[in-house]
C-alpha atoms as a PDB file:
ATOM      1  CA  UNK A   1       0.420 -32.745  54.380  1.00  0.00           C
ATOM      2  CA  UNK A   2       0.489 -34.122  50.815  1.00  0.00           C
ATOM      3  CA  UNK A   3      -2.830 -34.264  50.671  1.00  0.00           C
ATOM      4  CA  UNK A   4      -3.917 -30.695  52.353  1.00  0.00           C
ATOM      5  CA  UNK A   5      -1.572 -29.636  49.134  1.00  0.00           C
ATOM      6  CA  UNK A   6      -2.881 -31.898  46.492  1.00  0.00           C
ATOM      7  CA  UNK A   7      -6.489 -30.481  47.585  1.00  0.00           C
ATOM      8  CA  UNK A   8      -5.490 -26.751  47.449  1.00  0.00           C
ATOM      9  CA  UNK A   9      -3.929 -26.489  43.747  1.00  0.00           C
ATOM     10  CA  UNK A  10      -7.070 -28.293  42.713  1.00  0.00           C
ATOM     11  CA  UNK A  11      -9.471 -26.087  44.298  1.00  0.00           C
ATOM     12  CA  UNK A  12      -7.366 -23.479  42.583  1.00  0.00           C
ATOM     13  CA  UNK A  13      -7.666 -24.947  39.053  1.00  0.00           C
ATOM     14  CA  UNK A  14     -11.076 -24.870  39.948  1.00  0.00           C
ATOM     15  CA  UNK A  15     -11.413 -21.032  40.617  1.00  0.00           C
ATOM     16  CA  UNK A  16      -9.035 -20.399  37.451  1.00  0.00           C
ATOM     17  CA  UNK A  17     -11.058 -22.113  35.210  1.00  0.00           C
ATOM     18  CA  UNK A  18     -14.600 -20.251  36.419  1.00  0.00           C
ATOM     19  CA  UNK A  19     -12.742 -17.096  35.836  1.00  0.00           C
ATOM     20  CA  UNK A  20     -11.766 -17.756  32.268  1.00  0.00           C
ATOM     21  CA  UNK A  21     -15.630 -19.698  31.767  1.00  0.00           C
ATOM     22  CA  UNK A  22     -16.972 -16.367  33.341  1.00  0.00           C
ATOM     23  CA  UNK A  23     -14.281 -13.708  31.191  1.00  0.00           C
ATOM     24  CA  UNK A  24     -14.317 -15.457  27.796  1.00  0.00           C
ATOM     25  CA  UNK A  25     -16.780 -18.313  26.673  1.00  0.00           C
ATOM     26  CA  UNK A  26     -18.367 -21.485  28.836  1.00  0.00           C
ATOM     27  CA  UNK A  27     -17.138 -24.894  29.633  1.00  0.00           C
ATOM     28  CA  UNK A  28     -19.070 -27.863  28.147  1.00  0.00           C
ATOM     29  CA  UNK A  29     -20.161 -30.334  30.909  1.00  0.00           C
ATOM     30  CA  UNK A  30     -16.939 -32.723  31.763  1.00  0.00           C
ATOM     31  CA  UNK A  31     -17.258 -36.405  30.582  1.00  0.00           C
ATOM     32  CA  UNK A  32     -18.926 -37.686  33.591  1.00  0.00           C
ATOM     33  CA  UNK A  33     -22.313 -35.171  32.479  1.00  0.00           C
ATOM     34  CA  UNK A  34     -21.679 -36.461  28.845  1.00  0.00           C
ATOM     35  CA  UNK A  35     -19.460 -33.364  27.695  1.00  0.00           C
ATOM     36  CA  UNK A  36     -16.070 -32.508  27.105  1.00  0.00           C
ATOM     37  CA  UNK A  37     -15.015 -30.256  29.576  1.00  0.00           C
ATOM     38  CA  UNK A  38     -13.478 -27.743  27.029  1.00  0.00           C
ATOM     39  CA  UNK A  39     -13.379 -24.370  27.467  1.00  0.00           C
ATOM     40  CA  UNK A  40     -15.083 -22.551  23.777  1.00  0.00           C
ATOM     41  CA  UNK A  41     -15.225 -19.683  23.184  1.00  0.00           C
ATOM     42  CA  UNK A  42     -17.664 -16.840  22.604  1.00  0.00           C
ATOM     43  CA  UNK A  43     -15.977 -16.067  18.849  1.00  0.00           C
ATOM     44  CA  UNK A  44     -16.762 -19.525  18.098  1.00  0.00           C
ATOM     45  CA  UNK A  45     -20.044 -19.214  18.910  1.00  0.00           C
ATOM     46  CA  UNK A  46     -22.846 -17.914  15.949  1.00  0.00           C
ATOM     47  CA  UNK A  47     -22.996 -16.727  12.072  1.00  0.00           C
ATOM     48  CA  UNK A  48     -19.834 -16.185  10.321  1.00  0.00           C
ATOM     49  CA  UNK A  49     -19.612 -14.065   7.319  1.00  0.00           C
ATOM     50  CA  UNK A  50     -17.246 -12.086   5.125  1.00  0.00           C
ATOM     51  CA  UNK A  51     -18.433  -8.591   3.733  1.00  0.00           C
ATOM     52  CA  UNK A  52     -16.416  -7.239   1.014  1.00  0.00           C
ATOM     53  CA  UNK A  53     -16.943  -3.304  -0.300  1.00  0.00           C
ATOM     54  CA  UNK A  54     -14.798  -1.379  -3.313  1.00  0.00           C
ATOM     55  CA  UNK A  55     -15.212   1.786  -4.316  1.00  0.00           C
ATOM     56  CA  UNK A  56     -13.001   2.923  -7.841  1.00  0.00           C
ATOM     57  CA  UNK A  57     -11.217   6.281  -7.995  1.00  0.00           C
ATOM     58  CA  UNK A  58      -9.445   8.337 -10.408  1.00  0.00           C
ATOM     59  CA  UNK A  59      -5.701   8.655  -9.640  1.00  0.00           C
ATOM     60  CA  UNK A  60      -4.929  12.195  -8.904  1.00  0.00           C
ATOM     61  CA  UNK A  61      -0.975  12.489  -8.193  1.00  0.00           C
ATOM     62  CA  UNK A  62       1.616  11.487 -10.041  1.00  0.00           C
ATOM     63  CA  UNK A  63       5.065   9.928  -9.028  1.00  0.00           C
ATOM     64  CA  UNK A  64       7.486  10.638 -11.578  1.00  0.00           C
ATOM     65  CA  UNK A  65      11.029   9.146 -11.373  1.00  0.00           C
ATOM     66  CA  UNK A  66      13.882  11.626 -13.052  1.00  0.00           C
ATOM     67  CA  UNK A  67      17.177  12.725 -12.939  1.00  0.00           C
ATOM     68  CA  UNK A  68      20.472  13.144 -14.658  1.00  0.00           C
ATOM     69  CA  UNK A  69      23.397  11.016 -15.784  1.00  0.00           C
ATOM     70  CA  UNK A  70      27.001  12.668 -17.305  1.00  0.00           C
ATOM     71  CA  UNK A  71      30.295  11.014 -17.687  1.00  0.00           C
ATOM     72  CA  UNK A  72      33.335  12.382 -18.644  1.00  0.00           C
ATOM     73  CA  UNK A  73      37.214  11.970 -18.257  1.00  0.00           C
ATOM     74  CA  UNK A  74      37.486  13.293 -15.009  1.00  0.00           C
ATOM     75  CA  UNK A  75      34.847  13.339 -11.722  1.00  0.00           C
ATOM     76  CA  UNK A  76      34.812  16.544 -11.269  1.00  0.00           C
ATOM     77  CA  UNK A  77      33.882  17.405 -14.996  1.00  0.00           C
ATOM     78  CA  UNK A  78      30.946  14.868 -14.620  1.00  0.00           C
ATOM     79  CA  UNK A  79      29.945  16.458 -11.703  1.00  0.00           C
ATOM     80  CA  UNK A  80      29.985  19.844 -13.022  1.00  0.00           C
ATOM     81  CA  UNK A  81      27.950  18.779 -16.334  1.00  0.00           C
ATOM     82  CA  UNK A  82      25.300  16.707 -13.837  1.00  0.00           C
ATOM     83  CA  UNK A  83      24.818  19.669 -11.578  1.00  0.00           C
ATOM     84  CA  UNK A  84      23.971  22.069 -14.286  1.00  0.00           C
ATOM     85  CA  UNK A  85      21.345  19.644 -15.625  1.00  0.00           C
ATOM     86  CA  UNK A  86      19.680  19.444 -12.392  1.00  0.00           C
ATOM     87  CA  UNK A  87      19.825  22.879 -11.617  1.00  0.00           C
ATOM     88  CA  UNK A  88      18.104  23.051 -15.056  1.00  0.00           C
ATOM     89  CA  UNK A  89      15.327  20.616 -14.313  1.00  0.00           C
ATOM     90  CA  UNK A  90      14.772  22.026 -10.980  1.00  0.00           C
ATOM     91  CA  UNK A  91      14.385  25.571 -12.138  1.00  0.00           C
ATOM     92  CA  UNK A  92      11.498  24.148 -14.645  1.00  0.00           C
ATOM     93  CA  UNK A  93      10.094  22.038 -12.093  1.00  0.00           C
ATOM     94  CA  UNK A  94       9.537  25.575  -9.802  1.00  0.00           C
ATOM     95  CA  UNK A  95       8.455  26.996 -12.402  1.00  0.00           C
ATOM     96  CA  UNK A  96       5.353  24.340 -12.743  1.00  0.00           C
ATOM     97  CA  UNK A  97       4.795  25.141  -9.154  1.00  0.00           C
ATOM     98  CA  UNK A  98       6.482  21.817  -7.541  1.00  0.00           C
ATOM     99  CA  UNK A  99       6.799  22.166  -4.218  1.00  0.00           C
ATOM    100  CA  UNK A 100      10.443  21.467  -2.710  1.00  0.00           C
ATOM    101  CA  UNK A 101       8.724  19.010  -0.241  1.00  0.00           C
ATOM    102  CA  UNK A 102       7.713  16.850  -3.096  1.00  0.00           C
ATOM    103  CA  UNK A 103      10.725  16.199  -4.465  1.00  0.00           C
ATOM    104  CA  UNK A 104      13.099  14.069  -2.670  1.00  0.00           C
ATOM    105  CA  UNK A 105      16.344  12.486  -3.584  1.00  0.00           C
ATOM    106  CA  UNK A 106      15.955   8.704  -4.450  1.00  0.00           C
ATOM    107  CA  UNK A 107      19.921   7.960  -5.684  1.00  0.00           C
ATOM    108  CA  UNK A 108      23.552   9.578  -6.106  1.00  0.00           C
ATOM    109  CA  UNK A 109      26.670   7.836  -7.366  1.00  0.00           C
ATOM    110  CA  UNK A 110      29.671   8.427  -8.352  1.00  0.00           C
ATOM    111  CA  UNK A 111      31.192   5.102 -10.081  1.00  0.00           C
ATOM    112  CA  UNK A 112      34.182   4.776 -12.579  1.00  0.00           C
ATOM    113  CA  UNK A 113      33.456   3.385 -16.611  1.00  0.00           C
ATOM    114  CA  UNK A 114      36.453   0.900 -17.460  1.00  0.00           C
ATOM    115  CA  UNK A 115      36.973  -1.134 -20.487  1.00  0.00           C
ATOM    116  CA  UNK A 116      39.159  -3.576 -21.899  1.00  0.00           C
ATOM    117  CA  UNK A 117      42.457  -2.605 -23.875  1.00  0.00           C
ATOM    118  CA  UNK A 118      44.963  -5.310 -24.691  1.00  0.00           C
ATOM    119  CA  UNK A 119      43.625  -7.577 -22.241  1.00  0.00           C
ATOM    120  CA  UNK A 120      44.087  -5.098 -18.778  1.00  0.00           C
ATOM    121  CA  UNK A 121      40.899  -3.262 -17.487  1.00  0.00           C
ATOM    122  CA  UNK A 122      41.563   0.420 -17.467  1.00  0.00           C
ATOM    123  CA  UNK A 123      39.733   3.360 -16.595  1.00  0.00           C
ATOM    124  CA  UNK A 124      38.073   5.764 -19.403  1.00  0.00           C
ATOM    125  CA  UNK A 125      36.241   7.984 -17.572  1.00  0.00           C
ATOM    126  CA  UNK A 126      33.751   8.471 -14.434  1.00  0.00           C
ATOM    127  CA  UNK A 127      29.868   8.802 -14.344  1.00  0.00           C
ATOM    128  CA  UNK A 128      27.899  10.898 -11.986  1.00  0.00           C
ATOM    129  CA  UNK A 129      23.811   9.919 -11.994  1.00  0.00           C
ATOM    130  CA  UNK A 130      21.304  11.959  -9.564  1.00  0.00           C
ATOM    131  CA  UNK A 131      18.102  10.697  -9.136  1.00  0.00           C
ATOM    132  CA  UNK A 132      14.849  12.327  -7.215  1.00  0.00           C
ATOM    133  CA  UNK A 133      11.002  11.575  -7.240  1.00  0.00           C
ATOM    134  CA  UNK A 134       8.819  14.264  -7.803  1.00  0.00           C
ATOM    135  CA  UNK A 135       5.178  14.378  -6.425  1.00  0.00           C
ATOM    136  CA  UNK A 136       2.885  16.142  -9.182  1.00  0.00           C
ATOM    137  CA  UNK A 137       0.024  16.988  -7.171  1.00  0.00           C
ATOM    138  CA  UNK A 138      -2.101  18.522 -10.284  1.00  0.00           C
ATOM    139  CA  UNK A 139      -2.229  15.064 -12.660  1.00  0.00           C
ATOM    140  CA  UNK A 140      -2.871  17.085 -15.272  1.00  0.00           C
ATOM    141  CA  UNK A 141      -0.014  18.569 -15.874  1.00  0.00           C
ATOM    142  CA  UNK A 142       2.435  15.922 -15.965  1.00  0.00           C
ATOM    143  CA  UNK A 143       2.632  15.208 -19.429  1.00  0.00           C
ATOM    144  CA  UNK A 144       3.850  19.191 -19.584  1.00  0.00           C
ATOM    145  CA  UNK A 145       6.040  18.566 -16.798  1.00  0.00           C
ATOM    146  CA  UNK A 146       7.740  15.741 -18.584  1.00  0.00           C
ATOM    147  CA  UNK A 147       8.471  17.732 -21.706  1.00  0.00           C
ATOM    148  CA  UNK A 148       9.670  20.605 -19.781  1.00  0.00           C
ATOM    149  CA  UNK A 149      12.372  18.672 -17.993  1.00  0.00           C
ATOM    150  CA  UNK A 150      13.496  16.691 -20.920  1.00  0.00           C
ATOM    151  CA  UNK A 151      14.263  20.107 -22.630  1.00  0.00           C
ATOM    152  CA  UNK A 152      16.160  21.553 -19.906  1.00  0.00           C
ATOM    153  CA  UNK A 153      18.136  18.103 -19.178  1.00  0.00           C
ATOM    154  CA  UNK A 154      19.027  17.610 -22.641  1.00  0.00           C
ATOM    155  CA  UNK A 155      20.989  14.485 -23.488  1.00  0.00           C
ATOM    156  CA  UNK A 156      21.992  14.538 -19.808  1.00  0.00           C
ATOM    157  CA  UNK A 157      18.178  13.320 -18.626  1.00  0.00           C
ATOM    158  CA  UNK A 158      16.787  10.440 -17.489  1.00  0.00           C
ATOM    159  CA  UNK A 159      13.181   9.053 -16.625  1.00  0.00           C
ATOM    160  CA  UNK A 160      12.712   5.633 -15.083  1.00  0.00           C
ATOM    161  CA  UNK A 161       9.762   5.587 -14.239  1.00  0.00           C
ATOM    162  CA  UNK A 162       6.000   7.167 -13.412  1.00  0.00           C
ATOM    163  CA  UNK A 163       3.165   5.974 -11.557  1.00  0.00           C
ATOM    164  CA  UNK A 164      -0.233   6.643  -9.799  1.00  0.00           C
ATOM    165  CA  UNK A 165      -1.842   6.754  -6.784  1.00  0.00           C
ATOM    166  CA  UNK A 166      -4.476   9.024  -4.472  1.00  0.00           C
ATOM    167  CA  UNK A 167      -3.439  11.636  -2.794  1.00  0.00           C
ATOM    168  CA  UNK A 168      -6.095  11.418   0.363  1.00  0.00           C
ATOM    169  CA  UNK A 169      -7.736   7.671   0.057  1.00  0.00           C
ATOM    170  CA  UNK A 170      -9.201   8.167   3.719  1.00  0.00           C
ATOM    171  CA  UNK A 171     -12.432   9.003   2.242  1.00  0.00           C
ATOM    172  CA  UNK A 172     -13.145   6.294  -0.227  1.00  0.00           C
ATOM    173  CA  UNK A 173     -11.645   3.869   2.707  1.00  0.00           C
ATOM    174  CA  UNK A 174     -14.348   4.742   4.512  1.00  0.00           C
ATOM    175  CA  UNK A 175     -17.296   3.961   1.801  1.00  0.00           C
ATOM    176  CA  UNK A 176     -15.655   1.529   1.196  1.00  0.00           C
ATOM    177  CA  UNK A 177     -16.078  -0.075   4.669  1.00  0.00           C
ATOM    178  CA  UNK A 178     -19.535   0.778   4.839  1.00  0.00           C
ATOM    179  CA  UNK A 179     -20.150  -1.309   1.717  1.00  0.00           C
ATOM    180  CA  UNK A 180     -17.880  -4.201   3.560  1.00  0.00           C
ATOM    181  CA  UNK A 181     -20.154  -3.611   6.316  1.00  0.00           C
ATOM    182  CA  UNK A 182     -23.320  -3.753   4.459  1.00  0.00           C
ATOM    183  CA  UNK A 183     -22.377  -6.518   2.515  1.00  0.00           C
ATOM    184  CA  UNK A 184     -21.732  -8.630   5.435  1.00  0.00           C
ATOM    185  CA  UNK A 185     -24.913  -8.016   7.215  1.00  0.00           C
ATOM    186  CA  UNK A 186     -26.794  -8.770   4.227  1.00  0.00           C
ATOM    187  CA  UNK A 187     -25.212 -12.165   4.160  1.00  0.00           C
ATOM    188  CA  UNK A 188     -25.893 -12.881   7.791  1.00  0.00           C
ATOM    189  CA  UNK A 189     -29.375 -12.100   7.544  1.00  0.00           C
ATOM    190  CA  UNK A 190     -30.059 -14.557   4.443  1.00  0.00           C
ATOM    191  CA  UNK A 191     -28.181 -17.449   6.739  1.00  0.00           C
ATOM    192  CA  UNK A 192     -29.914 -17.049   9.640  1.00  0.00           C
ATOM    193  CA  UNK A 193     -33.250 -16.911   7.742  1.00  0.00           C
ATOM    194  CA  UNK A 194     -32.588 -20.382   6.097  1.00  0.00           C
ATOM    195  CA  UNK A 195     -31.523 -21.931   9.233  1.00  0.00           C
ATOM    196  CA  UNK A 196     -34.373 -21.137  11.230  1.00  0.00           C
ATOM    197  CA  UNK A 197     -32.947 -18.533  13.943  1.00  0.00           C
ATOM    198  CA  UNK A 198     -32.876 -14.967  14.944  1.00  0.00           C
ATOM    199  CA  UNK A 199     -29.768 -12.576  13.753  1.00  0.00           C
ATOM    200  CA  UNK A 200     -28.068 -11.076  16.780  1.00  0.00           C
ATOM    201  CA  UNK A 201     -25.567  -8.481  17.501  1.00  0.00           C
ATOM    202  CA  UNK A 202     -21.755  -8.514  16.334  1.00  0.00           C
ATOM    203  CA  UNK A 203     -19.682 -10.173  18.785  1.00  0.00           C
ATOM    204  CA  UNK A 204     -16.424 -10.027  16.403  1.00  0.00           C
ATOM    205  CA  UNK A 205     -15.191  -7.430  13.631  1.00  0.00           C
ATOM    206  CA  UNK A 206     -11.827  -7.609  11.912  1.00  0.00           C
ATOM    207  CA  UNK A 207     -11.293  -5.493   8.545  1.00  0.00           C
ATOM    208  CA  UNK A 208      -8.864  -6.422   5.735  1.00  0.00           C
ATOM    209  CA  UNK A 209      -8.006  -5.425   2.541  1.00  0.00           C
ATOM    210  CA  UNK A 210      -5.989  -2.720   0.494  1.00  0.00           C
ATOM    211  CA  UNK A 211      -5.299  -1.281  -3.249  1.00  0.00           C
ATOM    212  CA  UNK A 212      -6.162  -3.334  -6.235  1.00  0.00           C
ATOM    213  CA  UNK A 213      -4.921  -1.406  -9.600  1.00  0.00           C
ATOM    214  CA  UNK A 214      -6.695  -1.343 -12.517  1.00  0.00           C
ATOM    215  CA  UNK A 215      -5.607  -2.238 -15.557  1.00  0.00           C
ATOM    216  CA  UNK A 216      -5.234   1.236 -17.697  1.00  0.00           C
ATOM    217  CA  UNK A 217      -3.653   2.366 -20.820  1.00  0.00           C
ATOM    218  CA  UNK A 218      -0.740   5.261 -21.588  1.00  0.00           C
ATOM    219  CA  UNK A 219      -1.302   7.179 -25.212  1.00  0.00           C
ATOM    220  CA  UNK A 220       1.320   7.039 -27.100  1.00  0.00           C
ATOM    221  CA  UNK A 221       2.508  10.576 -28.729  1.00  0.00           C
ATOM    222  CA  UNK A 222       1.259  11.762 -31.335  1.00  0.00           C
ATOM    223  CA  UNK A 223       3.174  12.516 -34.549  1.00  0.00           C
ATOM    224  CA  UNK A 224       3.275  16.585 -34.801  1.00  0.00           C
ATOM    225  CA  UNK A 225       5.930  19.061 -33.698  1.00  0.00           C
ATOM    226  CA  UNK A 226       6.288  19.200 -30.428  1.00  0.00           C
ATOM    227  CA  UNK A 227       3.454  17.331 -29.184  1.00  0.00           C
ATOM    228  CA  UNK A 228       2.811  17.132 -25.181  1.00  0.00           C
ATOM    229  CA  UNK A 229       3.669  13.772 -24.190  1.00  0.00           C
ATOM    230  CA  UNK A 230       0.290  12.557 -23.398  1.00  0.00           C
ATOM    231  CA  UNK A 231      -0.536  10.587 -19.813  1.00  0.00           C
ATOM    232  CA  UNK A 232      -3.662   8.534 -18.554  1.00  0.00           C
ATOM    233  CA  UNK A 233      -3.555   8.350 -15.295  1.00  0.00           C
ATOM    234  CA  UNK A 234      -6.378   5.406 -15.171  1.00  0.00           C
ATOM    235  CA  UNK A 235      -8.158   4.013 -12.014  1.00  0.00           C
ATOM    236  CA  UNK A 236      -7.787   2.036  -9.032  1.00  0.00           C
ATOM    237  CA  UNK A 237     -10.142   0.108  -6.778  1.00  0.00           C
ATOM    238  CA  UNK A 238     -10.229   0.419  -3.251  1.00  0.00           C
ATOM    239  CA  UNK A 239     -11.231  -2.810  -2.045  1.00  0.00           C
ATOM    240  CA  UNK A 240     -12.070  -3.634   1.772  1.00  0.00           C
ATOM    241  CA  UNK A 241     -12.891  -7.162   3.391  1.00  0.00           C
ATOM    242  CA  UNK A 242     -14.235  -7.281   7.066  1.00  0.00           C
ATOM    243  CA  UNK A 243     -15.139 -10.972   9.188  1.00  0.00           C
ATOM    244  CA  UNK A 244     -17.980 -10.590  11.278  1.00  0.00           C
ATOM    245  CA  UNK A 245     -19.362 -12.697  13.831  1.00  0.00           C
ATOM    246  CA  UNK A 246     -23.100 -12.023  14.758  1.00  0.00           C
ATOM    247  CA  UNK A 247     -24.434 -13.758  17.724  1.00  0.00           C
ATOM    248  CA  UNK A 248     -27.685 -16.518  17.541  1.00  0.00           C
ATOM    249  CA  UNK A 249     -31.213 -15.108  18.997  1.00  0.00           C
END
């Protein structure tokens, strides 16, 4: 009985390891033919490169960080003094065609300003800060945008930040594959020449990659009155890496 069982698990390793030979590589001849008896596979199996394609674009949207800040003695004075400010930038910011989708809130607070008197921490006043991100879809005009909301926020404004980026990369992702693409082909070719053998089909892709900013420069503003803040929006590359595996003739 021990042995009927002993006999039918290994005529079932048997079929199990055909099926995976058959599915996903070959088995190299066990020890007693002079091989291993390990399963490989396919993948592991011909010319190994790495294609790389980039393509550089001009950033065409702007991300610009803004808001307001206001204290005063009591919340609901810095409230009131923070809400007119917005209402101020967002009336300009309509005005330069901004879309309400592309402006979203990024922070609120409400937090209380203390300060030391006669060694006890009391409270002086409170400060309200609103903060939103605004999409400017025409690069262009965000040095014009920037002035515009700095007038209407006053002493109340606040800009953290700006950057860059593309508004539809889809395209350039796909050149820049094909490059990738090209690149590793090109590569596979020149190894299989110098080692004697034919170039087959690819047997494995896998694709990589992302944004790579370029380094670019802001101007800075020009002395004159009232001079439009000038902006550079600069480039980025668009860099793709792919592995592919081509199969031996």
């Amino acid at each position: 009985m021990k042995r009927n069982l002993l006999l039918a698990i290994g005529l079932a390793l048997v079929v199990i390891a055909v099926g995976v030979a058959g599915c996903s590589g070959y088995i190299v001849p066990d020890a007693q033919n002079g091989g291993s008896g390990i399963i490989f596979s396919q993948q592991d199996i011909g010319i190994w490169v790495t294609g790389e394609g980039s393509v550089t674009v001009v950033l065409d949207v702007a991300i610009l960080s803004l808001g307001v800040e206001a204290q005063a003695t009591t919340i609901a004075e810095a409230q009131r003094q923070a809400a007119l400010a917005m209402d101020a930038i967002m009336t300009e910011l309509d005005e330069h065609g901004i879309a309400q989708k592309d402006i979203k809130t990024q922070h609120y607070s409400i937090y209380q300003v203390r300060r030391w008197d006669n060694g006890k921490e009391v409270i002086i006043g409170y400060r309200v800060t609103n903060m939103v991100t605004v999409k400017i879809r025409d690069v262009d005009d965000t040095g014009v945008i920037i002035d515009a909301v700095v007038r209407a926020g006053g002493d109340y404004i606040r800009i953290n930040s700006i950057s860059f980026t593309v508004d539809d990369p889809s395209a350039y992702y796909e050149e820049a594959r094909e490059k990738a693409m090209a690149d590793a082909e090109a590569k596979a070719e020149q190894l299989a020449e110098l080692g004697g053998v034919g170039l087959g089909k690819p047997t494995y892709i896998s694709e990589g990659g992302g944004y790579i900013p370029v380094t670019r420069d802001y101007a800075d503003a020009e002395a004159g009155p009232g001079p439009t803040t000038p902006i550079s929006p600069g480039e980025m590359e668009i860099r793709l890496t792919v592995q592919v595996v081509y199969s031996i003739k």
